[in-house]
C-alpha atoms as a PDB file:
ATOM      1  CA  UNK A   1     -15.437 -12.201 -20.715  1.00  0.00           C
ATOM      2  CA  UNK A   2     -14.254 -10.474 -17.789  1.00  0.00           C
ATOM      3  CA  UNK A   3     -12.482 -13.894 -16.398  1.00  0.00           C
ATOM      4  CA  UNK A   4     -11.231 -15.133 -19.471  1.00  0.00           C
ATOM      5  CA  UNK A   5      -9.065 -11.855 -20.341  1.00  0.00           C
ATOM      6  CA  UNK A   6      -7.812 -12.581 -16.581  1.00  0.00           C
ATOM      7  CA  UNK A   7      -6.796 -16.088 -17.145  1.00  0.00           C
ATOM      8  CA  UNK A   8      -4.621 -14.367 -20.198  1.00  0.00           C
ATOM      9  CA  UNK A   9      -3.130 -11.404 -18.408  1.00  0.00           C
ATOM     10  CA  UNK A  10      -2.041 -14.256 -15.480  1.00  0.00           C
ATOM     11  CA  UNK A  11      -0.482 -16.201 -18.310  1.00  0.00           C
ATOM     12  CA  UNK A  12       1.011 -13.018 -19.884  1.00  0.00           C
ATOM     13  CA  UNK A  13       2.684 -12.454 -16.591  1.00  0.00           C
ATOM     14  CA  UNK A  14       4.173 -15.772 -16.312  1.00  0.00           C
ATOM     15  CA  UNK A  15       5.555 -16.188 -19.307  1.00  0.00           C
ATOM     16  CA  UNK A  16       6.818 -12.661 -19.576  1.00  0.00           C
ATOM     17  CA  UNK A  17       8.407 -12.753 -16.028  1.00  0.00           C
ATOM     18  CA  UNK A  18      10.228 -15.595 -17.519  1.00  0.00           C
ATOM     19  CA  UNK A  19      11.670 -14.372 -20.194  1.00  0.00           C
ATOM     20  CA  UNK A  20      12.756 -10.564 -17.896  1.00  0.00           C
ATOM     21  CA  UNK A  21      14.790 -12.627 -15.505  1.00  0.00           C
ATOM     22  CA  UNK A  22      16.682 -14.694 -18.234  1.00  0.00           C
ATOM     23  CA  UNK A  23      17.572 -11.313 -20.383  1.00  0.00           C
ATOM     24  CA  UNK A  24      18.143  -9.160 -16.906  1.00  0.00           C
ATOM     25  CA  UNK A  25      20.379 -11.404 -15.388  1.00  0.00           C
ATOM     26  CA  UNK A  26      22.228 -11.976 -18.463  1.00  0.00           C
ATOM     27  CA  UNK A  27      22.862  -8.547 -18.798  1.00  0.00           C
ATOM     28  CA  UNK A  28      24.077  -8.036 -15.816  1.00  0.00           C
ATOM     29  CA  UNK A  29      27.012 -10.950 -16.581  1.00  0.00           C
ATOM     30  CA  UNK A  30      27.637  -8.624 -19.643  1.00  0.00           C
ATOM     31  CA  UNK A  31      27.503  -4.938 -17.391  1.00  0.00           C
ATOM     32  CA  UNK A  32      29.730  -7.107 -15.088  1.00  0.00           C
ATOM     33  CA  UNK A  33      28.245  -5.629 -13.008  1.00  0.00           C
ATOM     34  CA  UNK A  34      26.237  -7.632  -9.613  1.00  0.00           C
ATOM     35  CA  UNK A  35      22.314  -9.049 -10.285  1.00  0.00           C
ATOM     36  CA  UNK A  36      21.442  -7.340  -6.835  1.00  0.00           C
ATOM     37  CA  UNK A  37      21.803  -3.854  -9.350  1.00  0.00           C
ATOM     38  CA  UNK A  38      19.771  -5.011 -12.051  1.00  0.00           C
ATOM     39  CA  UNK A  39      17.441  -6.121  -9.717  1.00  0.00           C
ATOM     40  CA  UNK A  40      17.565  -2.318  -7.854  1.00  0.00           C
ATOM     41  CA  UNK A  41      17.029  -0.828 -11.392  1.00  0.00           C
ATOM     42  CA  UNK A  42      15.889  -2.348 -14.678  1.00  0.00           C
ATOM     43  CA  UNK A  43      13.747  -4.937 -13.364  1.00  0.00           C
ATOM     44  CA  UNK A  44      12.627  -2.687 -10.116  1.00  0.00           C
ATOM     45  CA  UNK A  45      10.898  -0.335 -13.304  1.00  0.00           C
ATOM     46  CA  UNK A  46      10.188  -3.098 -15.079  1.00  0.00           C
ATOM     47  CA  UNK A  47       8.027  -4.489 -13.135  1.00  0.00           C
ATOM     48  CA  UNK A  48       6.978  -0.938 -11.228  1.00  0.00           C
ATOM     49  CA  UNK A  49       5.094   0.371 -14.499  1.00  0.00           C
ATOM     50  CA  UNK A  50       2.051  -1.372 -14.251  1.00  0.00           C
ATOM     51  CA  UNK A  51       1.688   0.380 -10.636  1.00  0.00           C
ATOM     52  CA  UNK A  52       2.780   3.634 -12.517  1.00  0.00           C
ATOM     53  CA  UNK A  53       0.411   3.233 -15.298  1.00  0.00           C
ATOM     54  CA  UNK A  54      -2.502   2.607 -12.696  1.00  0.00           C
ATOM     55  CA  UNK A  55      -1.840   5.213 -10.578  1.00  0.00           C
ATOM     56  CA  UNK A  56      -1.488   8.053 -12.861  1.00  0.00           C
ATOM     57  CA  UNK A  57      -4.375   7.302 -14.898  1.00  0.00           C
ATOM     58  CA  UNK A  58      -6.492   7.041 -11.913  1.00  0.00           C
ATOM     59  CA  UNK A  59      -5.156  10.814 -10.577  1.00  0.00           C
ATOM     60  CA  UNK A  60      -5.835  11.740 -13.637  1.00  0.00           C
ATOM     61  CA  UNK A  61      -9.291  10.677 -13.450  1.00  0.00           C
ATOM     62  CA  UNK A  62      -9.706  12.032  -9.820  1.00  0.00           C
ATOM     63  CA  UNK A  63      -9.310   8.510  -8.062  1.00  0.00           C
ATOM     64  CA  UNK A  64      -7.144   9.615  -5.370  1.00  0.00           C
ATOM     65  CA  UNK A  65      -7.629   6.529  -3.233  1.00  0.00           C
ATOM     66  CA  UNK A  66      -7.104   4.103  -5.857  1.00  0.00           C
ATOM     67  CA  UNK A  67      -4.205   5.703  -7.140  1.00  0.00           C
ATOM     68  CA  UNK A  68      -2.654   6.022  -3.385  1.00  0.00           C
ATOM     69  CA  UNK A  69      -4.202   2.731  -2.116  1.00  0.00           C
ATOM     70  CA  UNK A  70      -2.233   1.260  -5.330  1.00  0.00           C
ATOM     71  CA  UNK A  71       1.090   2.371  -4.144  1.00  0.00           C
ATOM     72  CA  UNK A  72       0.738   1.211  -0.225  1.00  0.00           C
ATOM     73  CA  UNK A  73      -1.254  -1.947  -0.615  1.00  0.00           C
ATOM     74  CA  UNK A  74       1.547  -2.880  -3.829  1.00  0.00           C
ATOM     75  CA  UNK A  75       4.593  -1.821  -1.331  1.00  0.00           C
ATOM     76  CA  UNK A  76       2.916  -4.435   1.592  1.00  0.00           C
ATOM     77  CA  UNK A  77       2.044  -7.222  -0.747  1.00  0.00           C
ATOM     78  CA  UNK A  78       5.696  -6.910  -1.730  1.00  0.00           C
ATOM     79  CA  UNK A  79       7.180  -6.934   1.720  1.00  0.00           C
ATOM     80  CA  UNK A  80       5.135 -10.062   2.960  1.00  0.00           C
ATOM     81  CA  UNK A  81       4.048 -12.169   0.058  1.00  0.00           C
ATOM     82  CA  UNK A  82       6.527 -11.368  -2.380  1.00  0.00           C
ATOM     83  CA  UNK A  83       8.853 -11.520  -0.074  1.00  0.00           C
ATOM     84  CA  UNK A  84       7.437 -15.073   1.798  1.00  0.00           C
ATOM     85  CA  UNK A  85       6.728 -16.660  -0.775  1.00  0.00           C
ATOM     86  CA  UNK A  86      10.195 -16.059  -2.525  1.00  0.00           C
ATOM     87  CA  UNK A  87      11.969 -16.674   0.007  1.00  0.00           C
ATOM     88  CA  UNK A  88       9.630 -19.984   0.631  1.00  0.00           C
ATOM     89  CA  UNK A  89      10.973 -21.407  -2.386  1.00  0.00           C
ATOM     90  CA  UNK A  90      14.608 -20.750  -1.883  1.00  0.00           C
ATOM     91  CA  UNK A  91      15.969 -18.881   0.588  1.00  0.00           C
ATOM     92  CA  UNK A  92      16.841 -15.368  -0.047  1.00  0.00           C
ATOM     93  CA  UNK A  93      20.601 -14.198   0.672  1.00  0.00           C
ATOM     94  CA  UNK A  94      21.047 -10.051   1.711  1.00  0.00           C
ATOM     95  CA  UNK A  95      23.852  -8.183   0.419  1.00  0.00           C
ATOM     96  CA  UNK A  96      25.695  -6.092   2.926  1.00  0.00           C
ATOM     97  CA  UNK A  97      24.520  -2.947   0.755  1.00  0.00           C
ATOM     98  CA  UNK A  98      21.244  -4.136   0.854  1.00  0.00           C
ATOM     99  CA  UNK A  99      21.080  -3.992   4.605  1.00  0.00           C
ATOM    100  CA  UNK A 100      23.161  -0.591   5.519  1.00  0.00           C
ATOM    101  CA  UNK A 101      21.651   1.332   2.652  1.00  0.00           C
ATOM    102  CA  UNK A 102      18.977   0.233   0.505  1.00  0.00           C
ATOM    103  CA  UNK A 103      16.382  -1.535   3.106  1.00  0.00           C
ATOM    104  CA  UNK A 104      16.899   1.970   5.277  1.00  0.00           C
ATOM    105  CA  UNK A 105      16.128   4.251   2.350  1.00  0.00           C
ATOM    106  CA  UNK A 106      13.246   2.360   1.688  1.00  0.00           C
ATOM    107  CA  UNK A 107      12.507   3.138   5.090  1.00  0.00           C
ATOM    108  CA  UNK A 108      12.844   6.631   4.692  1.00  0.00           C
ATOM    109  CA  UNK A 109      11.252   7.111   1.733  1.00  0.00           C
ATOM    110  CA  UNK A 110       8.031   5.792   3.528  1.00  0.00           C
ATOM    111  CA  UNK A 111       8.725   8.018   6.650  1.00  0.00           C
ATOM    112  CA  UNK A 112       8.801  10.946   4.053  1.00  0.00           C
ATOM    113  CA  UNK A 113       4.825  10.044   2.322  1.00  0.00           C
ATOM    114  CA  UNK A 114       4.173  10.388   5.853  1.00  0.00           C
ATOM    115  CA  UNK A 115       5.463  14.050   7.417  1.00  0.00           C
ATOM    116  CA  UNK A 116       4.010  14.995   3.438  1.00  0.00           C
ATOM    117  CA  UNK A 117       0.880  13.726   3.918  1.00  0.00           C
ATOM    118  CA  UNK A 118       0.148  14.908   7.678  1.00  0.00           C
ATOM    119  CA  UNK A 119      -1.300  18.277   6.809  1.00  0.00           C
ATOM    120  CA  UNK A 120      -3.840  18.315   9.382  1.00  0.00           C
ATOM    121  CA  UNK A 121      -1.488  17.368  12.249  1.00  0.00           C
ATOM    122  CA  UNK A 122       1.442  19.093  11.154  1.00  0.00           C
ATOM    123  CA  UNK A 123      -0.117  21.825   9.419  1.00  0.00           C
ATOM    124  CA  UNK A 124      -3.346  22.188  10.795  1.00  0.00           C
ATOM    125  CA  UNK A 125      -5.171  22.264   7.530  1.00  0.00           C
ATOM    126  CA  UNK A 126      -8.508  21.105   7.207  1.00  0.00           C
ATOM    127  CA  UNK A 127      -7.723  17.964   5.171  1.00  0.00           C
ATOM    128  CA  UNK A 128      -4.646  15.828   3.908  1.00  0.00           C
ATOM    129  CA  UNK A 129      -3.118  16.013   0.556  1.00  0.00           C
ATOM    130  CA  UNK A 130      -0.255  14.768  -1.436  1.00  0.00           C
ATOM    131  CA  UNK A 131       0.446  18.434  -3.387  1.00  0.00           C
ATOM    132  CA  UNK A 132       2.560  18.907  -6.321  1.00  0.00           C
ATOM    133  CA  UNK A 133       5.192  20.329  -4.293  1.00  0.00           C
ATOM    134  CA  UNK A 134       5.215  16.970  -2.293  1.00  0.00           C
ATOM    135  CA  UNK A 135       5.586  15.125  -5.265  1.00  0.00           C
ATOM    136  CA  UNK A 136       8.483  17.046  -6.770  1.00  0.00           C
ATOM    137  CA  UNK A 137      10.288  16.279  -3.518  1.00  0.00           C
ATOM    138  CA  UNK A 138       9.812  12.528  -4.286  1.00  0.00           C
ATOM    139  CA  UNK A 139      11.121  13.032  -7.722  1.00  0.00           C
ATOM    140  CA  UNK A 140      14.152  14.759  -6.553  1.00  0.00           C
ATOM    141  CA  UNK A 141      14.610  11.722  -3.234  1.00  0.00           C
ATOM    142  CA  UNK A 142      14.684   9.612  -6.672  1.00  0.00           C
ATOM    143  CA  UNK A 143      17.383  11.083  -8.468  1.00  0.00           C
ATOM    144  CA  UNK A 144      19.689  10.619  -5.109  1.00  0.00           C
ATOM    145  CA  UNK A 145      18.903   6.962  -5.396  1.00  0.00           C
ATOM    146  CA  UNK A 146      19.663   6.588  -8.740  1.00  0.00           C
ATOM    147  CA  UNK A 147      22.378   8.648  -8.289  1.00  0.00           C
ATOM    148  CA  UNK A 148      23.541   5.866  -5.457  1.00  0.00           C
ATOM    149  CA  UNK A 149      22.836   3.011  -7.425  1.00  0.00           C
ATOM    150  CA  UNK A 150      24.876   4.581 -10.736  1.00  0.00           C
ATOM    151  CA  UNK A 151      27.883   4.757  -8.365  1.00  0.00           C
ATOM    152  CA  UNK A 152      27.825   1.658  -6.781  1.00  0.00           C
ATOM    153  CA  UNK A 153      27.349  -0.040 -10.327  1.00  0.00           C
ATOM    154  CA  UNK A 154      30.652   1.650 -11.507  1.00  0.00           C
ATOM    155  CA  UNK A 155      32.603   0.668  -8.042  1.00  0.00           C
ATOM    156  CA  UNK A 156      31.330  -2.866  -8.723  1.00  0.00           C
ATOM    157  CA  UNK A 157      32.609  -3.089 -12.070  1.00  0.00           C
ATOM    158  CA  UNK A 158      36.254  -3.124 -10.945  1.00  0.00           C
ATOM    159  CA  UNK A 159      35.911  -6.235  -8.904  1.00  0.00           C
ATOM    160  CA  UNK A 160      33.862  -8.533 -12.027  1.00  0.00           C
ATOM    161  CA  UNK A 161      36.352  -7.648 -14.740  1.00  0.00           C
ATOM    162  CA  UNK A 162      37.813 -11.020 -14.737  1.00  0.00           C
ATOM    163  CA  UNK A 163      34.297 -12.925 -14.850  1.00  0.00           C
ATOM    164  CA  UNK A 164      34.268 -14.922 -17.850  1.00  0.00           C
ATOM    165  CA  UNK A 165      30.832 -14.647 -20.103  1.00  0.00           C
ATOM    166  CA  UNK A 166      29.854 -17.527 -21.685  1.00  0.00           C
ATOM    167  CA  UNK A 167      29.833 -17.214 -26.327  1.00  0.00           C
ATOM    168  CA  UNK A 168      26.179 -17.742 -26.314  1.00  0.00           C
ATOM    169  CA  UNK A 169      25.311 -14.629 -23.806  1.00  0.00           C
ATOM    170  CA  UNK A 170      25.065 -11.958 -26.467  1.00  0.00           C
ATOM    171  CA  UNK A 171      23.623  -8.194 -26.490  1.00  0.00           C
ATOM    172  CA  UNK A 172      20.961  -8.543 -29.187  1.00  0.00           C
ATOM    173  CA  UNK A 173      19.385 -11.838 -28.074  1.00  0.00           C
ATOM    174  CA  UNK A 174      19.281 -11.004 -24.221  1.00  0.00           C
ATOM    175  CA  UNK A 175      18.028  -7.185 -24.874  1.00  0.00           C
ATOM    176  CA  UNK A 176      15.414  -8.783 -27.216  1.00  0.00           C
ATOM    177  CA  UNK A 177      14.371 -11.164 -24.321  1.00  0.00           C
ATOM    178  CA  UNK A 178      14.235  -8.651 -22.033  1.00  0.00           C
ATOM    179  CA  UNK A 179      12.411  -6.318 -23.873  1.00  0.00           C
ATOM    180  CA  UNK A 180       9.723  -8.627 -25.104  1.00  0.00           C
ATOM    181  CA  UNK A 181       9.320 -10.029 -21.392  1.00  0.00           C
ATOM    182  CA  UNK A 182       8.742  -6.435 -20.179  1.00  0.00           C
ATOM    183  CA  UNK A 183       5.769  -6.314 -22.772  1.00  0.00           C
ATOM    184  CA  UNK A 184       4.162  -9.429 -21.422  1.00  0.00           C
ATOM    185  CA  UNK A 185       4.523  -7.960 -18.099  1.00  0.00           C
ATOM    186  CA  UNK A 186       3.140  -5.384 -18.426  1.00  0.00           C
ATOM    187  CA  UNK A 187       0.002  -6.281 -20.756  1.00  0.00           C
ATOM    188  CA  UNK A 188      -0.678  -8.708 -18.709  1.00  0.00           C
ATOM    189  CA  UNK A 189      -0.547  -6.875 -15.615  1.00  0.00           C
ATOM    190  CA  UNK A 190      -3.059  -4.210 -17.296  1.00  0.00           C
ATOM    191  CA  UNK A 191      -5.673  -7.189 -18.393  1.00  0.00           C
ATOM    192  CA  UNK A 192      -5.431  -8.387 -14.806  1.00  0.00           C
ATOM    193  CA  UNK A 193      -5.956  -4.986 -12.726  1.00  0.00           C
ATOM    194  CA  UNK A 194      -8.457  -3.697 -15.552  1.00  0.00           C
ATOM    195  CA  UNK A 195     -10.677  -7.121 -15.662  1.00  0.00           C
ATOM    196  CA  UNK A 196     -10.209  -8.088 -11.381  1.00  0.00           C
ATOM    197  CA  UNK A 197     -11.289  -4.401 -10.593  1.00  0.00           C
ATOM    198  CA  UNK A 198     -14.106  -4.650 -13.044  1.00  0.00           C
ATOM    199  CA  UNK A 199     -15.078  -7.898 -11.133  1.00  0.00           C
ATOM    200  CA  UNK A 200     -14.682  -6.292  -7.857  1.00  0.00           C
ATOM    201  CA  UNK A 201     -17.056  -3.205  -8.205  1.00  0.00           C
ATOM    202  CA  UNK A 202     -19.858  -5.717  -9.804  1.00  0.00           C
ATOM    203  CA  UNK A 203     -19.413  -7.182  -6.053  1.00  0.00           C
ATOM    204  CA  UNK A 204     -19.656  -3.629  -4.340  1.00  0.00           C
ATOM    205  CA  UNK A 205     -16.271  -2.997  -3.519  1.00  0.00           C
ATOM    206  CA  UNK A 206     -15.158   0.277  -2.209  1.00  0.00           C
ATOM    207  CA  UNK A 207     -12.485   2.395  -3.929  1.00  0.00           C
ATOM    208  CA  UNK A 208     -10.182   2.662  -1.422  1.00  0.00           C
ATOM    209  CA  UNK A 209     -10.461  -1.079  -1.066  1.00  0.00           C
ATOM    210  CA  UNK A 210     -10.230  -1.785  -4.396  1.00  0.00           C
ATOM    211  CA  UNK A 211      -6.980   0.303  -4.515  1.00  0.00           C
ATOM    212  CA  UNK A 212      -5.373  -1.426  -1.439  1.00  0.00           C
ATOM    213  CA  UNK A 213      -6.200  -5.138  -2.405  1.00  0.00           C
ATOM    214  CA  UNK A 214      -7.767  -5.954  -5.867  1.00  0.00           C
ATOM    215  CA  UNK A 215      -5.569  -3.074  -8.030  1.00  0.00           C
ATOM    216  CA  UNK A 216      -2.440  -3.532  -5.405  1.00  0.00           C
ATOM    217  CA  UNK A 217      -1.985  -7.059  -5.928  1.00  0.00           C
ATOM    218  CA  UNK A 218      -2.881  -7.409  -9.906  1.00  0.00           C
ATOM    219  CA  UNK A 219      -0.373  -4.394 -10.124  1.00  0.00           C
ATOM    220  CA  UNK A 220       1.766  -6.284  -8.017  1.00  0.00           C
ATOM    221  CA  UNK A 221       1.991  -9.295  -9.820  1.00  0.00           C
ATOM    222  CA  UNK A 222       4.530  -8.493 -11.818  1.00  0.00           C
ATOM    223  CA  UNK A 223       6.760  -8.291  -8.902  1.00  0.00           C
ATOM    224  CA  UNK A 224       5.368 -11.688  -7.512  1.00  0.00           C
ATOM    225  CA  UNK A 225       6.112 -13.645 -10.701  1.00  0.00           C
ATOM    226  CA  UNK A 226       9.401 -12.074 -11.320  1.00  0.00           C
ATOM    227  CA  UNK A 227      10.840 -12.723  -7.867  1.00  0.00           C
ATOM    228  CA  UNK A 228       9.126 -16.316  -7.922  1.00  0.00           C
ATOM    229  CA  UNK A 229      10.561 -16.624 -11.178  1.00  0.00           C
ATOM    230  CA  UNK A 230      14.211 -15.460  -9.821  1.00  0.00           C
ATOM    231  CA  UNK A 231      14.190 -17.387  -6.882  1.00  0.00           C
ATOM    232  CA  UNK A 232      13.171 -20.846  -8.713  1.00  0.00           C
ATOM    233  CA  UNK A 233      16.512 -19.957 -10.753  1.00  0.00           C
ATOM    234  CA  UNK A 234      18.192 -19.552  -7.826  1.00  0.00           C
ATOM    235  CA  UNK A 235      18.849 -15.635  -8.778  1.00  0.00           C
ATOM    236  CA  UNK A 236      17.890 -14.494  -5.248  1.00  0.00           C
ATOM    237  CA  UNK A 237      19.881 -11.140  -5.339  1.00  0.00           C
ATOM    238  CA  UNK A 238      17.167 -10.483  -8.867  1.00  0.00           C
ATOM    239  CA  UNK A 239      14.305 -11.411  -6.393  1.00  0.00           C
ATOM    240  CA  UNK A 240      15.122  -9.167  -3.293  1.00  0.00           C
ATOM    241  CA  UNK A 241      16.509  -6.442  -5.575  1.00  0.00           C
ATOM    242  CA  UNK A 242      13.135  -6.189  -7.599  1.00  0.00           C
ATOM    243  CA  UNK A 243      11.374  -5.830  -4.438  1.00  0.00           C
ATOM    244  CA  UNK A 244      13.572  -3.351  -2.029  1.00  0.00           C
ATOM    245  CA  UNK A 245      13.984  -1.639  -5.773  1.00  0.00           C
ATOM    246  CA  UNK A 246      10.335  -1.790  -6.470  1.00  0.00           C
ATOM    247  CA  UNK A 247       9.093  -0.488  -3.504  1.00  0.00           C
ATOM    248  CA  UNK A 248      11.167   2.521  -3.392  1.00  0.00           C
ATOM    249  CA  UNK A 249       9.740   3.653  -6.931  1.00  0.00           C
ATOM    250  CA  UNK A 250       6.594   2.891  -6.316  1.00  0.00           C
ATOM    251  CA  UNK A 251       6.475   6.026  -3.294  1.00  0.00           C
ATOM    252  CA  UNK A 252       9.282   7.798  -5.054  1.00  0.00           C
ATOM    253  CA  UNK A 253       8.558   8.008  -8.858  1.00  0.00           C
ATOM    254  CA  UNK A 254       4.760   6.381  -8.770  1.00  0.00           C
ATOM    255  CA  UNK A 255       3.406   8.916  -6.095  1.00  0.00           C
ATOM    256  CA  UNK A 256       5.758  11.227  -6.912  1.00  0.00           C
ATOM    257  CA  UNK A 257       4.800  11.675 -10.802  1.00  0.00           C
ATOM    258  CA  UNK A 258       0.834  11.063  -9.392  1.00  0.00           C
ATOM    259  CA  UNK A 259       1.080  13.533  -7.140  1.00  0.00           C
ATOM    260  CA  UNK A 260       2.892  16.331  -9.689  1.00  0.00           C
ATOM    261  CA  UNK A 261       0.159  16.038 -12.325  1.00  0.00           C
ATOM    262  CA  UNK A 262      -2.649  15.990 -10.073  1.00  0.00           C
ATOM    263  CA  UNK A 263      -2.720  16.798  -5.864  1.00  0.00           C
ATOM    264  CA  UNK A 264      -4.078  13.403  -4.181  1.00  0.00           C
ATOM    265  CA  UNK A 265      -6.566  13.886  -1.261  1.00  0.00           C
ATOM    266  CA  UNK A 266      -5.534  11.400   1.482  1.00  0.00           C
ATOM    267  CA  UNK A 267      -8.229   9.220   3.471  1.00  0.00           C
ATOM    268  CA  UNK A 268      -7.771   9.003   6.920  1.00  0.00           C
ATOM    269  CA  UNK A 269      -7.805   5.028   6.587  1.00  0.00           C
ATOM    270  CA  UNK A 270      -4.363   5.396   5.197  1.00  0.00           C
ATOM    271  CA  UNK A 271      -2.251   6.533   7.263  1.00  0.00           C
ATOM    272  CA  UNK A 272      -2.831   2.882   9.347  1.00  0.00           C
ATOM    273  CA  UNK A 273      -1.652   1.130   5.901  1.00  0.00           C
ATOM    274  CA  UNK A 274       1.086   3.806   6.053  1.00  0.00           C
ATOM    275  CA  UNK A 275       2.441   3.149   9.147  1.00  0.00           C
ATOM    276  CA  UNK A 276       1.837  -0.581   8.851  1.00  0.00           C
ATOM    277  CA  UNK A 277       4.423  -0.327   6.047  1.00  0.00           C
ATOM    278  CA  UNK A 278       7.074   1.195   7.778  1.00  0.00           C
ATOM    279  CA  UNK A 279       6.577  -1.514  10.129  1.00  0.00           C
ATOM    280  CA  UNK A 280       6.932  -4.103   7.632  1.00  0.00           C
ATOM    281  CA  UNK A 281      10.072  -2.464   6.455  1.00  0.00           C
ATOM    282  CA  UNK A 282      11.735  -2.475   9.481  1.00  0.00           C
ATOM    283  CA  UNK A 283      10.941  -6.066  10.090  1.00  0.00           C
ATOM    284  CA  UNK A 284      12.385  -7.037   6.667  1.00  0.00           C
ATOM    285  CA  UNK A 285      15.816  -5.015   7.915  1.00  0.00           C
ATOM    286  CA  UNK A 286      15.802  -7.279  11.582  1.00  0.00           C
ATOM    287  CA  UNK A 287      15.305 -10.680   9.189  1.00  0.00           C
ATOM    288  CA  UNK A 288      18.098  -9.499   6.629  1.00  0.00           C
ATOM    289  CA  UNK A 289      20.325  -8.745   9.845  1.00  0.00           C
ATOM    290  CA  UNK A 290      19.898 -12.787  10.700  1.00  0.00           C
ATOM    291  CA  UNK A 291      22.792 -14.826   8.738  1.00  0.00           C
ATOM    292  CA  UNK A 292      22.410 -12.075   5.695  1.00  0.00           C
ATOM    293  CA  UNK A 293      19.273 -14.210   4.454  1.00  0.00           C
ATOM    294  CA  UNK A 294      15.837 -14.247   4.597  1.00  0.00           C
ATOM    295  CA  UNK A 295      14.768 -18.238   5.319  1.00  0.00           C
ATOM    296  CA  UNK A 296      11.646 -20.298   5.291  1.00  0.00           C
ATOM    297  CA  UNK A 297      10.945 -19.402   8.665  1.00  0.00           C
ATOM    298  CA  UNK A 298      10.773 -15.588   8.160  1.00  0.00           C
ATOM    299  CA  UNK A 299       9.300 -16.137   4.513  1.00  0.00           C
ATOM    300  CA  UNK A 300       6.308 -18.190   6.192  1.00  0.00           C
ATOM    301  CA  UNK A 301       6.168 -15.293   9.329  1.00  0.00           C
ATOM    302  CA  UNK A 302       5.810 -12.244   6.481  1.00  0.00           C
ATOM    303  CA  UNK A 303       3.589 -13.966   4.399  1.00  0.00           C
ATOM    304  CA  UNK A 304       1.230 -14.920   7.281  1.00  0.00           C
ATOM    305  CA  UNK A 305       1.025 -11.175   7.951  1.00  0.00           C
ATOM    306  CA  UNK A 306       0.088 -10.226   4.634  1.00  0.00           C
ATOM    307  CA  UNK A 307      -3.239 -12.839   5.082  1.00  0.00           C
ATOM    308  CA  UNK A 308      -3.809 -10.724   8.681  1.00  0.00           C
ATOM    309  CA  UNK A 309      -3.441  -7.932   7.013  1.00  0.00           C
ATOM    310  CA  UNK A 310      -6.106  -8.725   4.599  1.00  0.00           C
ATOM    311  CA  UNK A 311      -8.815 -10.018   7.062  1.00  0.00           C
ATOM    312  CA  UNK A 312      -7.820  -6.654   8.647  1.00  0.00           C
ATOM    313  CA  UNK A 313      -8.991  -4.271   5.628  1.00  0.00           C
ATOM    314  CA  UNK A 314     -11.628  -6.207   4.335  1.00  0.00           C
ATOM    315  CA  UNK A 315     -13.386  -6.195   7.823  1.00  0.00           C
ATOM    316  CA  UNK A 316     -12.324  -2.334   7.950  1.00  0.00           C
ATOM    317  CA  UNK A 317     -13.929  -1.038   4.901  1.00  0.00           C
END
């Protein structure tokens, strides 16, 4: 039963990523406002929730590593498969925003999870833990993004004014599309983390590796399917948007509301997984820097250290 609902979620996914990047990037002709925004936002918390949903349920329950695991492992898959494979298919052009601003505060926002979760080191407490005073401070690093991003969508406004919309592009039908692709995403992200972990503990899986591969990628999908989705459409500014966009919610609003309801311990594993995506980060900055693109070439590189990476934890735990 267990593979069947899979084979549905995975079909939920597809479909409903299908219909999100239609409706988003039509509303973004009708903001007038750039796809690379819509990307950063709507679809960034689109296709963040099922991480969200995970994550706070399972600090709720007292799963600590699969609710932290969740968040890193999702925000790796993103910057090497996602990212690869996307870019793979067609490649990937970089706003100049992108690269001064976004990219770096993604950077920073993963350079913050760790000075907040170095008690020991830093503190000299006895053990690590994301508190609720940690996770306010994400919440409150959020609202200066949005804040950003609310700005910039105003400034861009002024230079699409002109930009003709086609009759058939209308409010109702592409809010509707939207809408109903964000359900499909979302269901079917939930069958596929609730059935694949199911399948993974029957085969003696450890939490914290269920949290950093099994739940990371099914919550990740979502992202994967959307930014496949985009770049087959040729929408690559949806694609890298959803992912820069999707990674900085995941630490800022995903931990952030986690960590407020509930204080997560930290295992020591982590903070290698940590640190391994900062790296990642500051990779994807050096390949954006290269002809404002990310090409086959670098697609292939990032995605090829997203299959180390898994040998890595799987001979780890």
């Amino acid at each position: 039963m267990e593979y069947l609902l899979l084979i549905i979620g995975f079909g939920l996914l597809i479909k409903g990523a299908d219909y999100f990047v239609d409706g988003a990037s039509n509303i973004a002709r009708l903001l007038k406002i750039p796809s690379i925004l819509i990307g950063l936002t709507i679809v960034a918390i689109g296709t963040s929730s099922p991480e969200a949903t995970v994550s706070i349920i399972a600090a709720l329950e007292g799963n600590a590593d699969v609710a932290l695991g969740n968040v890193i492992g999702s925000n790796i898959f993103n910057l090497t498969a996602v990212v690869g494979i996307a870019a793979l298919i067609y490649p990937l052009k970089v706003e100049t925003e992108t690269i001064r601003k976004e990219i770096p505060f993604t950077l920073l926002a993963s350079t913050v999870l760790l000075v907040v979760m170095s008690d020991v080191v830093l503190e000299g407490l006895s053990a690590n833990f994301i508190t609720r005073s940690d996770g306010l401070v994400f919440l409150l690093f959020l609202a200066i993004f949005m804040y950003y991003v609310i700005e910039l969508a105003f400034k861009s406004r002024e230079n699409m004014k002109n930009e003709s919309i086609p009759e058939d592009v209308t409010w109702g039908k592409n809010i509707f599309i939207t809408l109903l692709g964000l359900i499909g995403i979302i269901f079917g992200g939930d069958l596929v983390v609730s059935n694949a972990t199911e399948i993974a503990y029957q085969w003696g899986m450890s939490e914290t590796l269920v949290g950093l591969t099994i739940v990371a990628i099914g919550t990740s999908l979502p992202e994967l399917v959307t930014s496949i989705t985009a770049a087959l459409k040729k929408e690559s500014e949806i694609a890298l948007g959803n992912i820069v966009g999707s990674n900085i919610f995941n630490i800022l609003f995903v931990l952030g509301a986690a960590s407020a309801i509930t204080p997560l311990a930290v295992d020591n594993k982590v903070f290698i997984d940590v640190m391994m995506m900062m790296v990642l980060t500051l990779l994807l900055l050096v390949f954006s820097r290269t002809n404002f693109r990310i090409g086959k070439r670098e697609g292939l590189i990032l995605a090829i250290f997203y299959v180390v990476y898994l040998a890595y934890i799987i001979l780890r735990n």
